[in-house]
Protein backbone atom coordinates (compact mmCIF):
# COMPACT_ATOMS: atom_id res chain seq x y z
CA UNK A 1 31.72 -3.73 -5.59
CA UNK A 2 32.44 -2.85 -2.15
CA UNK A 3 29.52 -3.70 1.08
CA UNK A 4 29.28 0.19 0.96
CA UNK A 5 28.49 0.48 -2.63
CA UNK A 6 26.05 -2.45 -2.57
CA UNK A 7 24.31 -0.37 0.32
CA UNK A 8 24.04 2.98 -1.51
CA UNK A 9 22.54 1.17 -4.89
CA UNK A 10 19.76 -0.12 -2.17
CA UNK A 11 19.34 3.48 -0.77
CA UNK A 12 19.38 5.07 -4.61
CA UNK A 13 16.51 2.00 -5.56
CA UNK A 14 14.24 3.31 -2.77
CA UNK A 15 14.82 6.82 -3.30
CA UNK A 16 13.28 6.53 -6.66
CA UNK A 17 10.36 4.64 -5.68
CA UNK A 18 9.65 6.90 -3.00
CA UNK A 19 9.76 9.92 -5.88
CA UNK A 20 6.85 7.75 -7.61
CA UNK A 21 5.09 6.87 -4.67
CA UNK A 22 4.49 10.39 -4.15
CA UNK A 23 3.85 11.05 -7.88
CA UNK A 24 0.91 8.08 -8.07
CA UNK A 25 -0.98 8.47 -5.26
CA UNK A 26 -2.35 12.27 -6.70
CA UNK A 27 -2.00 10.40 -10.22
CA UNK A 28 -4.66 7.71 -9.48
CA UNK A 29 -7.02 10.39 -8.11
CA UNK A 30 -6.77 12.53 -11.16
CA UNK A 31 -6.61 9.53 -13.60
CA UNK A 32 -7.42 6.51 -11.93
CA UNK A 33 -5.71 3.21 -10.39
CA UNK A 34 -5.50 1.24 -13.07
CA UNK A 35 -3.85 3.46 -15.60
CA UNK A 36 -1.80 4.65 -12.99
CA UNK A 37 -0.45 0.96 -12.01
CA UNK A 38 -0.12 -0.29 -15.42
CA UNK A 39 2.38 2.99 -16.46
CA UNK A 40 4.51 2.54 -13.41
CA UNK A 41 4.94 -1.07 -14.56
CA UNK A 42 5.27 -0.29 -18.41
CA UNK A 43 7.66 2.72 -17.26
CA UNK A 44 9.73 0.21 -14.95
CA UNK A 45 9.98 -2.44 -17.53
CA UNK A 46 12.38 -0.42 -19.83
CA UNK A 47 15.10 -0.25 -17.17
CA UNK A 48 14.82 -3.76 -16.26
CA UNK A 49 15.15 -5.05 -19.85
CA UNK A 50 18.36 -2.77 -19.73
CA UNK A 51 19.72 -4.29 -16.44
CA UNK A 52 22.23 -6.32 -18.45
CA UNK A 53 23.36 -3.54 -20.10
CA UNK A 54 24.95 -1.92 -16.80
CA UNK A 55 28.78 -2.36 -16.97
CA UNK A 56 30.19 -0.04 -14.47
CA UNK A 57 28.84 1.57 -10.94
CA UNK A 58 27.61 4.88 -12.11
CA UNK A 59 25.44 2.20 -14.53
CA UNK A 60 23.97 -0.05 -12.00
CA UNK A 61 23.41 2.78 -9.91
CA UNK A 62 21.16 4.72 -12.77
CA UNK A 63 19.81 0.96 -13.64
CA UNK A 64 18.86 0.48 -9.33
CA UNK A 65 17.18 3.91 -9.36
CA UNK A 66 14.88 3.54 -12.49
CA UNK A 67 14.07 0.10 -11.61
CA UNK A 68 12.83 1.31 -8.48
CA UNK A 69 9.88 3.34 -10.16
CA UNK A 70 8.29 -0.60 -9.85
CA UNK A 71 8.45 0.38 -5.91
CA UNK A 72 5.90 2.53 -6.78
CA UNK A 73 3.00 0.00 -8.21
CA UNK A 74 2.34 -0.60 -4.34
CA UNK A 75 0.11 2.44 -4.51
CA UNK A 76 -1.86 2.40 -7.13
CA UNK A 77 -2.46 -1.48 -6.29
CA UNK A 78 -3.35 -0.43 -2.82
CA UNK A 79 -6.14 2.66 -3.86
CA UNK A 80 -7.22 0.28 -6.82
CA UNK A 81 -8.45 -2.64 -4.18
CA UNK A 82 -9.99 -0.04 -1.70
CA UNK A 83 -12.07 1.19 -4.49
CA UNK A 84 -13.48 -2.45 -4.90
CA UNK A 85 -14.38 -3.58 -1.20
CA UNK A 86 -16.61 -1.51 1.62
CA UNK A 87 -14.95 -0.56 4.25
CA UNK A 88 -15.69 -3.64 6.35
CA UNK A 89 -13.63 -5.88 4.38
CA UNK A 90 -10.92 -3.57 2.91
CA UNK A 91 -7.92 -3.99 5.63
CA UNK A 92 -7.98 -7.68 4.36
CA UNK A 93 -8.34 -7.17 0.74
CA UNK A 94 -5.40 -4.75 1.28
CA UNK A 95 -3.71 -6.62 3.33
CA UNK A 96 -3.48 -10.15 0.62
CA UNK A 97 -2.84 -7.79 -2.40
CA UNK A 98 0.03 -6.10 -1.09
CA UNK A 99 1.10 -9.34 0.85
CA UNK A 100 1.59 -11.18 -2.18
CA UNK A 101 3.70 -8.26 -3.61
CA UNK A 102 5.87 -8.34 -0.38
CA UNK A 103 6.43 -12.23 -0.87
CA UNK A 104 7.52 -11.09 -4.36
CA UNK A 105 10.83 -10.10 -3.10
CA UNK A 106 10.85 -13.19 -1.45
CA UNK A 107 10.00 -15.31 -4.21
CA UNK A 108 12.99 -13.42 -6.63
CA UNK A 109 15.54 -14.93 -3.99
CA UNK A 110 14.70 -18.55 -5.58
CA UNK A 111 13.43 -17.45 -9.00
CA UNK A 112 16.42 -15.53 -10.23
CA UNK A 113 19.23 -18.00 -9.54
CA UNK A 114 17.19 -20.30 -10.66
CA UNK A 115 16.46 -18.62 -14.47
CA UNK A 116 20.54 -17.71 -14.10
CA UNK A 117 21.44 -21.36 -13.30
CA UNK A 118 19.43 -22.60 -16.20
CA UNK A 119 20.63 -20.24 -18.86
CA UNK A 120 24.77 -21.63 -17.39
CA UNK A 121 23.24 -25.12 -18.44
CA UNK A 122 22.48 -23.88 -21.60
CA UNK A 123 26.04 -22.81 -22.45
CA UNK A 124 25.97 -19.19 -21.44
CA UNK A 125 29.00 -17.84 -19.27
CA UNK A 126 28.01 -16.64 -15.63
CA UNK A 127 28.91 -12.92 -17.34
CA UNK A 128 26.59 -13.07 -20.09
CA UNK A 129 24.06 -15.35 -17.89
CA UNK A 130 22.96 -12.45 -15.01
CA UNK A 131 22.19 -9.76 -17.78
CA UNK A 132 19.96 -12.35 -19.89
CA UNK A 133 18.09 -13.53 -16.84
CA UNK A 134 16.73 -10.02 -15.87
CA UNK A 135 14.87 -10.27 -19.60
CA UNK A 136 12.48 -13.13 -17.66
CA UNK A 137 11.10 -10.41 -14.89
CA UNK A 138 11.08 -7.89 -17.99
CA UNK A 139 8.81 -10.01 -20.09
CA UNK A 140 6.32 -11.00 -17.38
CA UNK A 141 5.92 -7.01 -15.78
CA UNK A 142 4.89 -6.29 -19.45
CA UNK A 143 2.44 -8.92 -19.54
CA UNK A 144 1.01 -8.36 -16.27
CA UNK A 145 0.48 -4.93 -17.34
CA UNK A 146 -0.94 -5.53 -20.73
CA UNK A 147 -3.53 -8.12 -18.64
CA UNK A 148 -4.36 -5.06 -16.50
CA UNK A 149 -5.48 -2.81 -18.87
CA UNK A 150 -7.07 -5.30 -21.45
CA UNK A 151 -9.32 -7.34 -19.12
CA UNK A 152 -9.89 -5.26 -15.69
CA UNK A 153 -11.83 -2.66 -15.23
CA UNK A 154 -11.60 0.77 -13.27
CA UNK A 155 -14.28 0.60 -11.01
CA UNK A 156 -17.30 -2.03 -10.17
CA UNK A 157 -19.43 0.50 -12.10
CA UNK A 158 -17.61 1.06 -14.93
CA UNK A 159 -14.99 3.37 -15.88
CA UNK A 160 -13.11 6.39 -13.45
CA UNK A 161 -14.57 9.17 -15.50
CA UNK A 162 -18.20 7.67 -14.43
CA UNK A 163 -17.36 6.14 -11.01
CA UNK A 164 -19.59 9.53 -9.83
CA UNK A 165 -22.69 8.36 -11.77
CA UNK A 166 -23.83 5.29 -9.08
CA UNK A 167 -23.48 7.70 -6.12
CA UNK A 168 -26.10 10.31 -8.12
CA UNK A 169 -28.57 7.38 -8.69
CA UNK A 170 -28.79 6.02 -5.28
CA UNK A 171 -29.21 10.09 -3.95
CA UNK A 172 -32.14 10.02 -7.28
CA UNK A 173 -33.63 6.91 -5.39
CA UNK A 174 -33.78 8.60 -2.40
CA UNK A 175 -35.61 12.07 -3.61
CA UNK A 176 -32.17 13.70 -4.20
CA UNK A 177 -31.24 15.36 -7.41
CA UNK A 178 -27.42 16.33 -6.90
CA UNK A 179 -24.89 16.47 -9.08
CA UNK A 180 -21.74 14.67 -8.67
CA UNK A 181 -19.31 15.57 -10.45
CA UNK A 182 -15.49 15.28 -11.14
CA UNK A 183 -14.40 18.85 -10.22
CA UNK A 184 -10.92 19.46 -8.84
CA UNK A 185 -11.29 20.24 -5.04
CA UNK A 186 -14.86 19.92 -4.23
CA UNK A 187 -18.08 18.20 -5.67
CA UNK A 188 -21.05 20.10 -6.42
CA UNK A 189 -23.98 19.40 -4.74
CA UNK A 190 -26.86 21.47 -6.34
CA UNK A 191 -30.38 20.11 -5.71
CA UNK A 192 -32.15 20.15 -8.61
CA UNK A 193 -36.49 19.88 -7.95
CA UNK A 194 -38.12 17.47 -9.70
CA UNK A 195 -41.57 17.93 -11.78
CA UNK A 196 -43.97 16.79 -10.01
CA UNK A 197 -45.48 13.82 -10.99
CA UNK A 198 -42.10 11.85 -11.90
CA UNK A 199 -40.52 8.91 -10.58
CA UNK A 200 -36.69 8.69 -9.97
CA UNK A 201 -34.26 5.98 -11.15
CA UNK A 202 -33.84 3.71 -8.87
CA UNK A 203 -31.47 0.43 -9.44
CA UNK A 204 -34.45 -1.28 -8.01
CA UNK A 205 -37.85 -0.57 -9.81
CA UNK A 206 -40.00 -2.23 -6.58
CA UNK A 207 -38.12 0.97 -4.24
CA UNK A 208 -39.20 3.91 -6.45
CA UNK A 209 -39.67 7.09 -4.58
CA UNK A 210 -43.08 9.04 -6.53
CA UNK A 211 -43.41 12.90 -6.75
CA UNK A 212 -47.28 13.76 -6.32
CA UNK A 213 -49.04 16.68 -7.79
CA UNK A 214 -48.28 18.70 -4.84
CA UNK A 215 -44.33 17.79 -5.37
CA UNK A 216 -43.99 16.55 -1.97
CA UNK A 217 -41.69 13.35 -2.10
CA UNK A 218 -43.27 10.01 -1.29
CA UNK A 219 -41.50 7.00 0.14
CA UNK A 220 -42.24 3.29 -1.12
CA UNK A 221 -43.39 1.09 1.91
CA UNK A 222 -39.82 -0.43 1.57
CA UNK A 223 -38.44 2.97 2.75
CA UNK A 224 -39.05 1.75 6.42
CA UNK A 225 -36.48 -0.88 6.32
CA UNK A 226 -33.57 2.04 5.08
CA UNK A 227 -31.82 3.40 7.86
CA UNK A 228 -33.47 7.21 7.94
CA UNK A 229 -30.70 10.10 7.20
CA UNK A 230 -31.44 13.67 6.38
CA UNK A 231 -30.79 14.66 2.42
CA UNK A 232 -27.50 16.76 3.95
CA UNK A 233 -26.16 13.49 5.78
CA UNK A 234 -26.86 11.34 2.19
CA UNK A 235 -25.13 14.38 0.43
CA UNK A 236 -21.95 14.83 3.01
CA UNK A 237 -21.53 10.48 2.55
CA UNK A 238 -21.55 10.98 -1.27
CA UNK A 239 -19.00 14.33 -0.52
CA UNK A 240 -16.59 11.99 1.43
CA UNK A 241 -16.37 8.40 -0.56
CA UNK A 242 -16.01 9.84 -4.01
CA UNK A 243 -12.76 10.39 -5.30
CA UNK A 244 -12.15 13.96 -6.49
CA UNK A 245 -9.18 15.15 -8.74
CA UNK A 246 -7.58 17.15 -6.37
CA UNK A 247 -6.00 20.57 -6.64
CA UNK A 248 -1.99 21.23 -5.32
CA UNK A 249 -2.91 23.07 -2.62
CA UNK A 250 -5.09 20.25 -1.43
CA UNK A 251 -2.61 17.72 -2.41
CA UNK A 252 -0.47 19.34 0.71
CA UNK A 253 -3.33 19.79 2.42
CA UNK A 254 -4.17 15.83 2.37
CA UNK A 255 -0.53 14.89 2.97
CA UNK A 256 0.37 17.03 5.90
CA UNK A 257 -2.90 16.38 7.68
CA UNK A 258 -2.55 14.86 11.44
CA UNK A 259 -4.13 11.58 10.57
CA UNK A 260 -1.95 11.07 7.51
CA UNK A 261 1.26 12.42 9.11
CA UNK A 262 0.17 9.43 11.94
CA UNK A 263 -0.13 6.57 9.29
CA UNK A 264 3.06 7.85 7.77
CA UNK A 265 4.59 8.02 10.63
CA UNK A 266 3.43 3.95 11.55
CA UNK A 267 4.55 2.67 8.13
CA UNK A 268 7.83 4.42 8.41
CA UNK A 269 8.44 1.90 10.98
CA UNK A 270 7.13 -1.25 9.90
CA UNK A 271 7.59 -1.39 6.07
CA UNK A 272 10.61 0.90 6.24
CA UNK A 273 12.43 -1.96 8.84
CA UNK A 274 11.32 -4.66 6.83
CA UNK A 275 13.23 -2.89 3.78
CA UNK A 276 15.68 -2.38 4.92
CA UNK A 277 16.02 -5.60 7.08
CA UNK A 278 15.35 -7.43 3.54
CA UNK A 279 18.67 -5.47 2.17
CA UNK A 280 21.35 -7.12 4.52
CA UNK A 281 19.48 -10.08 6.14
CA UNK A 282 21.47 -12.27 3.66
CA UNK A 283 24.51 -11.05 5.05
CA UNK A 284 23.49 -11.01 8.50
CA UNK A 285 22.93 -14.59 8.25
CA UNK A 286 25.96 -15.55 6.77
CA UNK A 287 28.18 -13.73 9.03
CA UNK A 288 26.57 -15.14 12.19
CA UNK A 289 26.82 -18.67 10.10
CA UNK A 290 29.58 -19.31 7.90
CA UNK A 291 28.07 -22.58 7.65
CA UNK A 292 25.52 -21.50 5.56
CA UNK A 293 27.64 -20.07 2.78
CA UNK A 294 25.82 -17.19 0.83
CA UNK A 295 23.28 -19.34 -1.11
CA UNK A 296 21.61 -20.80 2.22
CA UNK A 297 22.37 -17.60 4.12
CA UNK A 298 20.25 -16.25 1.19
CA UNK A 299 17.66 -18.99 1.12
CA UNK A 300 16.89 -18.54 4.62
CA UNK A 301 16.78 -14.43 4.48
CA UNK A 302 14.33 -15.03 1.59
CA UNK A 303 11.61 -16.79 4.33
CA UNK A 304 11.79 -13.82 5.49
CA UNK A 305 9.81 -11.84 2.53
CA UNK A 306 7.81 -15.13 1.82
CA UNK A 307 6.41 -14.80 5.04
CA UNK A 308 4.58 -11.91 3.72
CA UNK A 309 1.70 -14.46 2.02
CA UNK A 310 0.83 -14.97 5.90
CA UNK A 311 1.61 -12.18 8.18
CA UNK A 312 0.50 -9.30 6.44
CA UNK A 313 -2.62 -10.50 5.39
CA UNK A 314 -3.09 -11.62 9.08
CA UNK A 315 -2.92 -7.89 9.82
CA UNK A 316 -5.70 -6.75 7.74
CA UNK A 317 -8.15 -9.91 8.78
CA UNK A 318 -7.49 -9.70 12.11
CA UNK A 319 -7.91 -5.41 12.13
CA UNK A 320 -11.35 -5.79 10.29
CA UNK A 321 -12.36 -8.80 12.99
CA UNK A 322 -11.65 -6.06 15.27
CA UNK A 323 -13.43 -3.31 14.08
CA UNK A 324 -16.67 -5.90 13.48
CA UNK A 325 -16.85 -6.68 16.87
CA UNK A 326 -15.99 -3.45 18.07
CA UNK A 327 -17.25 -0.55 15.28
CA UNK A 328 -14.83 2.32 16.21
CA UNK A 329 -11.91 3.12 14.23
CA UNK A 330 -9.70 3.16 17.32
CA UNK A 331 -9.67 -0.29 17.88
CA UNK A 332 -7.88 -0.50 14.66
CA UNK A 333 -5.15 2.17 15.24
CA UNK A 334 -5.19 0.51 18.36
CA UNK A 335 -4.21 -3.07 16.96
CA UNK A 336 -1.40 -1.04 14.55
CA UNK A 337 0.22 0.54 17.82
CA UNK A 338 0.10 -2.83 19.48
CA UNK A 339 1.96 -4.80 16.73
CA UNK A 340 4.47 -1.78 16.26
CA UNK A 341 5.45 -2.02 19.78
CA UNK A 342 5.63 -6.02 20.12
CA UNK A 343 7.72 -5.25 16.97
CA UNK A 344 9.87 -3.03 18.49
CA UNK A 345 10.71 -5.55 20.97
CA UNK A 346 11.30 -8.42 19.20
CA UNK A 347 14.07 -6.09 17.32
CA UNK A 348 15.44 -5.31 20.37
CA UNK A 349 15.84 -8.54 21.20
CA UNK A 350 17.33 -9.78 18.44
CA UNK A 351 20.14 -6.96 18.79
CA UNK A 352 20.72 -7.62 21.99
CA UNK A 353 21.13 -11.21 21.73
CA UNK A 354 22.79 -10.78 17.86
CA UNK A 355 22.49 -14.64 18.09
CA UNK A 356 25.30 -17.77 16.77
CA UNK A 357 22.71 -20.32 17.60
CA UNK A 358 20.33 -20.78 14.19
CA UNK A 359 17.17 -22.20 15.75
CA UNK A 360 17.17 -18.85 18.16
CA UNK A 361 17.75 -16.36 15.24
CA UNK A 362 15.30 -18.31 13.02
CA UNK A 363 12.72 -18.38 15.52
CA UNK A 364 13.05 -14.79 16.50
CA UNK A 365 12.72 -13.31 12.78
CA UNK A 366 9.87 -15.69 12.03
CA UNK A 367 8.50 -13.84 15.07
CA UNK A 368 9.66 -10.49 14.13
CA UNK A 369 7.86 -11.23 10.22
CA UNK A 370 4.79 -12.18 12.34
CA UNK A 371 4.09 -8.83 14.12
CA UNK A 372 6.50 -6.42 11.87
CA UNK A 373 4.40 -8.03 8.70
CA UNK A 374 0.90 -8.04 10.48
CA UNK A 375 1.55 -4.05 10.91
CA UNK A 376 2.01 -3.39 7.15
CA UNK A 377 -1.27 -5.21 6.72
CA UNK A 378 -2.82 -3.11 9.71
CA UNK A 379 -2.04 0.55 8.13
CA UNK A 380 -3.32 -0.67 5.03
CA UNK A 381 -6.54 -1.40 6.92
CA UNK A 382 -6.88 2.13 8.46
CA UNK A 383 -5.46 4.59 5.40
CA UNK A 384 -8.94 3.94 3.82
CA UNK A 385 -10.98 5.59 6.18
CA UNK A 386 -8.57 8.92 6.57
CA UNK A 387 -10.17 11.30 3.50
CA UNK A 388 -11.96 8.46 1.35
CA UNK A 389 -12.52 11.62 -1.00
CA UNK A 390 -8.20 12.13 -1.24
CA UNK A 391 -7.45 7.99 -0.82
CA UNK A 392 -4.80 8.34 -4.00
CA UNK A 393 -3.13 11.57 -1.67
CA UNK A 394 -3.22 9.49 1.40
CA UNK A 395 -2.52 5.86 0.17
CA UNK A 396 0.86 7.74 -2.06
CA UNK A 397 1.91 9.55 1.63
CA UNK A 398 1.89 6.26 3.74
CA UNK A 399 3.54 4.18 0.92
CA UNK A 400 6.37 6.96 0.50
CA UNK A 401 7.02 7.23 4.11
CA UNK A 402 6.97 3.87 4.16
CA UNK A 403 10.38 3.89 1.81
CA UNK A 404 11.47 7.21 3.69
CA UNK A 405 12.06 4.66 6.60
CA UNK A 406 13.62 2.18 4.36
CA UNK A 407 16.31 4.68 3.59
CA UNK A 408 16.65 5.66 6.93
CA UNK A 409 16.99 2.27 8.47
CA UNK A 410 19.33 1.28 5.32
CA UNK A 411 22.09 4.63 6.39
CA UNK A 412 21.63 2.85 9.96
CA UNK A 413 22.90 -0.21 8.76
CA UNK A 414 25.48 1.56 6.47
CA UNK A 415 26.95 3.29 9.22
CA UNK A 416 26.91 0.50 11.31
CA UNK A 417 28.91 -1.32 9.81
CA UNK A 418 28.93 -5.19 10.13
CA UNK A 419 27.75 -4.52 13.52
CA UNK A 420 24.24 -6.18 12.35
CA UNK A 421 23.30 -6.78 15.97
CA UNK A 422 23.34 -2.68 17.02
CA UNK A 423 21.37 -1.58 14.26
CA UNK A 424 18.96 -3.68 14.80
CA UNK A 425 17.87 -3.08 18.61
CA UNK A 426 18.87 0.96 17.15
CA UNK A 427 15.71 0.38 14.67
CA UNK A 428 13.47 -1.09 17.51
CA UNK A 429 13.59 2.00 19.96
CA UNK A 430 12.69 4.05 16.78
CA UNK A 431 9.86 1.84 16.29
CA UNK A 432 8.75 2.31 19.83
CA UNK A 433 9.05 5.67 20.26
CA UNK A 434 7.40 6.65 16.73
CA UNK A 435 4.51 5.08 17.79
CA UNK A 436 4.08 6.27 21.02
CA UNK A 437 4.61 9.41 19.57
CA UNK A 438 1.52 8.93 17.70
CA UNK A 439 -0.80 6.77 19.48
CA UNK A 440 -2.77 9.87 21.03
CA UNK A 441 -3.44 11.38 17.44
CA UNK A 442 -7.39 10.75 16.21
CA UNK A 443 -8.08 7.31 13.63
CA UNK A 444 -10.02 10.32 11.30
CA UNK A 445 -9.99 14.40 11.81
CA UNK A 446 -13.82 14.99 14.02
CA UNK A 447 -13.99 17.26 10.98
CA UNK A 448 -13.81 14.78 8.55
CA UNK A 449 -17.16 14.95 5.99
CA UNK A 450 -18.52 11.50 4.84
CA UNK A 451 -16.18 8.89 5.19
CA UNK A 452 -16.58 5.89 8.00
């Protein structure tokens, strides 16, 4: 295979999981996370138990393109942790789950020479070797998957079909009969009096709110530690954090909202370079260091997606530090904006300079993984708050964007050439100018119901 048919079967393996991305985020609104993650992985299995059965181009291509439906796992993992942590904590619990499955990539770099060097000492030729290694990542995404749906559940109450039921009982607890229900497009939020007389359900029987004679709701002497909101308030926060199964026309609605077109546009930048960086780092490396030959060069590129364990979960702590100490969502679009830019910089940089000198071109993509990583982390810490109600829609948009810009940046360094160096400072101005593009646009829409 030539370097420009190695670069299309990247471009066709992010095509596909862009496809899904877009396909699972409405998916786990209507059906739930988990299911939704453990298909994509049962679905992506098949074609990488068949990897070894690819014998020509057109083959590997089709192989690359349905083994990239796994791409699309990132989204259904990402909406399945939000529904888990509050708001205060979720950039970070985004930002280690999908950091781990970042370093993934990084950790196949080691793993899958390793399982093909093993099976040579066994007696198998280096032909028959490759296509029995790929049965190793096969067996393990069906085991993870089988984990997933045999010991985890849905939600921390229970299953998705019920995940309505704890927001009705703490509006019961509070005098407030509504209805939650799964409805596409909306939730109904008919009142519904209560006899007079009765007590409502609360999850704590020493807060129980009493209905006298006269029906005129009574608060427990604990109600004066609850922060005081109107019944409309309590209903609009129940509106906003439940997940509804949403209708096409909202779907669109959702996607091609401001907010979510800004997020998009951020991870376009960020995860979309470091896919496409990943791609022809390797090769980078070894043409700047023939030294290296390609096992180091692709030792050393791997650091790069290892650094993931670090950098992007240093995004998401660091955002929700932020936000702690300062409770506005802008200081956390702020903080994305700010890493996007440094990031832009530091790939300018590295262009410029297209390094020979190993320490300096080490250094500079440890620093690049440091704010380019962070970033991922950041927009994971942020797409939570824009339409809690739609976080399948919006968490699906960002992630697909995020491999619109992988295929982007991946022509860029098709067309480029070997010319490494140009595409690189190319990709930084992008980076720059997306985000100032942006930076103006509002965290959430002012007309945003519920959410925080």
């Amino acid at each position: 295979m030539t370097k420009v048919d190695i670069a299309n079967s990247n471009i066709i393996a992010l095509c596909a999981t862009l496809l899904v991305r877009l396909i699972a985020g409405p998916c786990c609104d209507r059906f739930g996370p988990r299911w939704t993650f453990a298909g994509t992985l049962f679905i992506g299995a098949i074609p990488t138990f068949l990897a070894g059965a690819a014998y020509t181009r057109a083959q590997l291509f089709t192989v690359r393109f349905f083994v990239g439906i796994l791409g699309g796992s990132f989204v259904p993992c990402q909406v399945w942790s939000t529904g888990f942590f509050d708001k205060n904590i979720v950039g970070t619990a985004n930002a280690i789950t999908a950091g781990f499955g970042n370093a993934g990539g990084g950790v196949t770099y080691f793993l899958m020479p390793s399982i093909y060097d093993s099976l040579i000492n066994r007696g198998l030729t280096p032909h028959t070797a490759w296509r029995v290694a790929f049965v190793v990542p096969g067996i393990v995404i069906v085991f993870v998957g089988t984990c997933l749906l045999v010991l985890c559940p849905d939600t921390p109450t229970g299953k998705w079909a019920d995940r309505h039921l704890a927001a009705q009982q703490n509006l019961a607890a509070h005098g407030i009969q509504a209805t939650i229900v799964d409805t596409p497009g909306k939730i109904t939020d008919e009142k519904t009096p209560a006899e007079p007389g009765s007590v409502l359900p609360s999850g704590d029987q020493g807060d129980k709110i009493q209905f006298e004679a006269t029906g005129e709701r009574k608060l427990s002497v604990y109600a004066d530690h609850e922060a005081q909101l109107s019944e409309q308030q309590m209903l609009d926060t129940a509106r906003g954090e439940i997940v509804v199964e949403p209708t096409p026309k909202e779907v669109l609605t959702v996607m091609f909202q401001l907010q979510t077109l800004a997020m998009s546009g951020c991870y376009f930048c960020s995860f979309g370079a470091e896919l496409a960086i990943n791609s022809i780092l390797g090769t980078y490396y070894q043409k700047n260091f023939k030294s290296l030959g390609q096992t180091e060069s692709g030792r050393w590129a791997a650091m790069f997606g290892l650094l993931n364990v670090v950098c992007r979960p240093m995004g998401g702590i660091v955002s929700d530090t932020l936000h702690k100490a300062l409770p506005n969502l802008w200081v956390k679009k702020a903080w994305i904006h700010f890493l996007a830019v440094i990031t832009g910089v530091f790939l300018i940089v590295i262009g410029v300079l297209n390094s020979h000198h190993e320490s300096t071109m080490f250094g500079l993509m440890a620093g690049l993984a440091f704010f380019l990583e962070g970033g991922n982390g950041a927009n994971f810490s942020l797409v939570p708050h824009v339409n809690p109600y739609a976080n399948g829609v919006v968490s699906g948009m960002v992630g697909a964007a995020g491999n619109f810009g992988g295929i982007i940046f991946a022509i860029v360094f098709r067309y480029m050439g070997t010319n490494y160096g140009k595409s690189f400072w190319i990709i930084g101005v992008i980076t720059i100018a997306v985000n100032l593009a942006v930076c103006w646009i509002r965290p959430v829409s002012k007309y945003q119901i519920g959410g925080r």
